[in-house]
C-alpha atoms as a PDB file:
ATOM      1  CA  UNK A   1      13.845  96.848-215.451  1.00  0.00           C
ATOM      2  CA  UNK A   2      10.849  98.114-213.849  1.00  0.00           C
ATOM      3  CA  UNK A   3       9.992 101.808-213.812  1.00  0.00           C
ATOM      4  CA  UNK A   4      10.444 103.628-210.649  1.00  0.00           C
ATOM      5  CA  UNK A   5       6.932 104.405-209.019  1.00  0.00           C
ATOM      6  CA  UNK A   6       5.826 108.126-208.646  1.00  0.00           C
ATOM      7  CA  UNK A   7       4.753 109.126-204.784  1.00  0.00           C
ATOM      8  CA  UNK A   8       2.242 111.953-205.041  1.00  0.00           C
ATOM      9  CA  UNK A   9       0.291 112.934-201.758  1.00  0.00           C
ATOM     10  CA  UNK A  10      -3.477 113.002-202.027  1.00  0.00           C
ATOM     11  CA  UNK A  11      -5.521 115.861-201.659  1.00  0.00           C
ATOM     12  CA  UNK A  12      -8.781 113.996-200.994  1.00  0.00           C
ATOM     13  CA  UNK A  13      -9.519 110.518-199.985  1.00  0.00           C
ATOM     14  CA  UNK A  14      -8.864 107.820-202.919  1.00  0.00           C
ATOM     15  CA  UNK A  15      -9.151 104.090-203.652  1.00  0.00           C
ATOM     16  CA  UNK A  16      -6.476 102.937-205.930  1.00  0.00           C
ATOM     17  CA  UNK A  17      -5.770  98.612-205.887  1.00  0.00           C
ATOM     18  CA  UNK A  18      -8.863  97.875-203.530  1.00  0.00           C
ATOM     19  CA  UNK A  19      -6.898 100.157-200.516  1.00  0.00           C
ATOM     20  CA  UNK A  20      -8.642 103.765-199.641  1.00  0.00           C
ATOM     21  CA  UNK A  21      -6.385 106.151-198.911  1.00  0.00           C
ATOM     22  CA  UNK A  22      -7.411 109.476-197.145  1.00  0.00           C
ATOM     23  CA  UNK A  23      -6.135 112.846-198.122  1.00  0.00           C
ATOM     24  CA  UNK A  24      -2.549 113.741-196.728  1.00  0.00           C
ATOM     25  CA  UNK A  25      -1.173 110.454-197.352  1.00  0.00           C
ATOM     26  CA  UNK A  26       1.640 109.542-199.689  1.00  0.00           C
ATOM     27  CA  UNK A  27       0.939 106.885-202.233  1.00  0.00           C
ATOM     28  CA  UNK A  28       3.200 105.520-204.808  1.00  0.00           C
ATOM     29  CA  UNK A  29       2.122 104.641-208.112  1.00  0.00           C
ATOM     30  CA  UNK A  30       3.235 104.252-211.543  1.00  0.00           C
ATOM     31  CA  UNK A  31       3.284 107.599-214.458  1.00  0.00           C
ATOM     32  CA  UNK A  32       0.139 106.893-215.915  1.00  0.00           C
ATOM     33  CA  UNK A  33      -1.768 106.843-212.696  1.00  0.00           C
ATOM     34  CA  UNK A  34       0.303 109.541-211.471  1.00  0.00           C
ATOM     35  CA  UNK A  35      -0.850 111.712-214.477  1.00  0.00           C
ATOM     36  CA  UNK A  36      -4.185 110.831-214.146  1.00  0.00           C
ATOM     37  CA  UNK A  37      -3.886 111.327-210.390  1.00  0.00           C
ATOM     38  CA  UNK A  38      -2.732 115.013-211.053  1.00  0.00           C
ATOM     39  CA  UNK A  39      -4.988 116.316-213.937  1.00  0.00           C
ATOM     40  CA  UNK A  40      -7.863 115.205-211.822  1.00  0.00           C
ATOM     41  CA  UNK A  41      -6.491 116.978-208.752  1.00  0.00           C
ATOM     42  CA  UNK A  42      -6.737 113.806-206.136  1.00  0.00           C
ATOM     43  CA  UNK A  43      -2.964 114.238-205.860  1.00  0.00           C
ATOM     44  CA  UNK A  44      -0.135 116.437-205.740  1.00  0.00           C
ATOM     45  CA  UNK A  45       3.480 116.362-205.754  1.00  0.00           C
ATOM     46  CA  UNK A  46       5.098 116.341-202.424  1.00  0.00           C
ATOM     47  CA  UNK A  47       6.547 119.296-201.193  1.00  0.00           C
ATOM     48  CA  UNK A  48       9.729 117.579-200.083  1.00  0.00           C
ATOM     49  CA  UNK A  49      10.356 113.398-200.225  1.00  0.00           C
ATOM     50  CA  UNK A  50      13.300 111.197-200.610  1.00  0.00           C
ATOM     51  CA  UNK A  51      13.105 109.096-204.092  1.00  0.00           C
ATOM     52  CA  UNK A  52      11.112 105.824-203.178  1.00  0.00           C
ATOM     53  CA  UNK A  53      14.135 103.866-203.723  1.00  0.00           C
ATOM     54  CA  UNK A  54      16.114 105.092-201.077  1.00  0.00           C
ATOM     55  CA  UNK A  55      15.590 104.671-197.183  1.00  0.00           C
ATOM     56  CA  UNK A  56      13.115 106.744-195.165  1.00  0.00           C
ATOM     57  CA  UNK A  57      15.077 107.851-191.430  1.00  0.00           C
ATOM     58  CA  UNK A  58      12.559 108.036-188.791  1.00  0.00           C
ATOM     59  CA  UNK A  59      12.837 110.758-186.252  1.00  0.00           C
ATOM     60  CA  UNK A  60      13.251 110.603-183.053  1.00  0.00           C
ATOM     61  CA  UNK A  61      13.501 112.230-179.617  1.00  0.00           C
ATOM     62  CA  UNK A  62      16.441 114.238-179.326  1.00  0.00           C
ATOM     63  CA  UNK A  63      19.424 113.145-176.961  1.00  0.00           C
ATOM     64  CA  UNK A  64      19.002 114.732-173.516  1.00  0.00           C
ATOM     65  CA  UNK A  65      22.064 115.347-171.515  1.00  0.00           C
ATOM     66  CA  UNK A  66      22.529 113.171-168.206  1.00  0.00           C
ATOM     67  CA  UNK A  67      24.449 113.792-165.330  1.00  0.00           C
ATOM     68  CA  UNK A  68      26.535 111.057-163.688  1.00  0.00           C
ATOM     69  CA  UNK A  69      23.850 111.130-161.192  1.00  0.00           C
ATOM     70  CA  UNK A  70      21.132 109.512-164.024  1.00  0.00           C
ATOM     71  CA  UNK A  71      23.870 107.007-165.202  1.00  0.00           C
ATOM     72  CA  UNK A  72      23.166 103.748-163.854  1.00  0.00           C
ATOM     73  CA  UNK A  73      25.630 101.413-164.301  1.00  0.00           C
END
């Protein structure tokens, strides 16, 4: 079983596996790196994030009300 990876959000740019990252954006990674990550202060815990495992919903617009008039059919 593989451990479950760690998403921290970085405070300041960072290269980790060959891919910079800049700061603000998530990144997933495994405890070690995720400890190491912290005590330097590149990353931080996010304030709010589903687990990585489970599905991300993407927002969008909100539903505007039509009038029969707008309804084509």
């Amino acid at each position: 079983m593989t451990p479950r990876p760690t998403r921290l959000v970085l405070t300041r740019p960072h290269t980790h596996a060959g891919r910079t990252f800049q700061a603000g954006e998530c990144i997933d990674v495994d405890s070690s790196a995720a400890q190491w990550l912290l005590e330097q202060g590149i990353a931080a815990p996010p304030e709010s994030d589903p687990p990585v495992d489970e599905p991300r919903l993407e927002l969008s617009k909100p539903l505007s009300k039509s009038t029969s008039k707008e309804l084509k059919l």
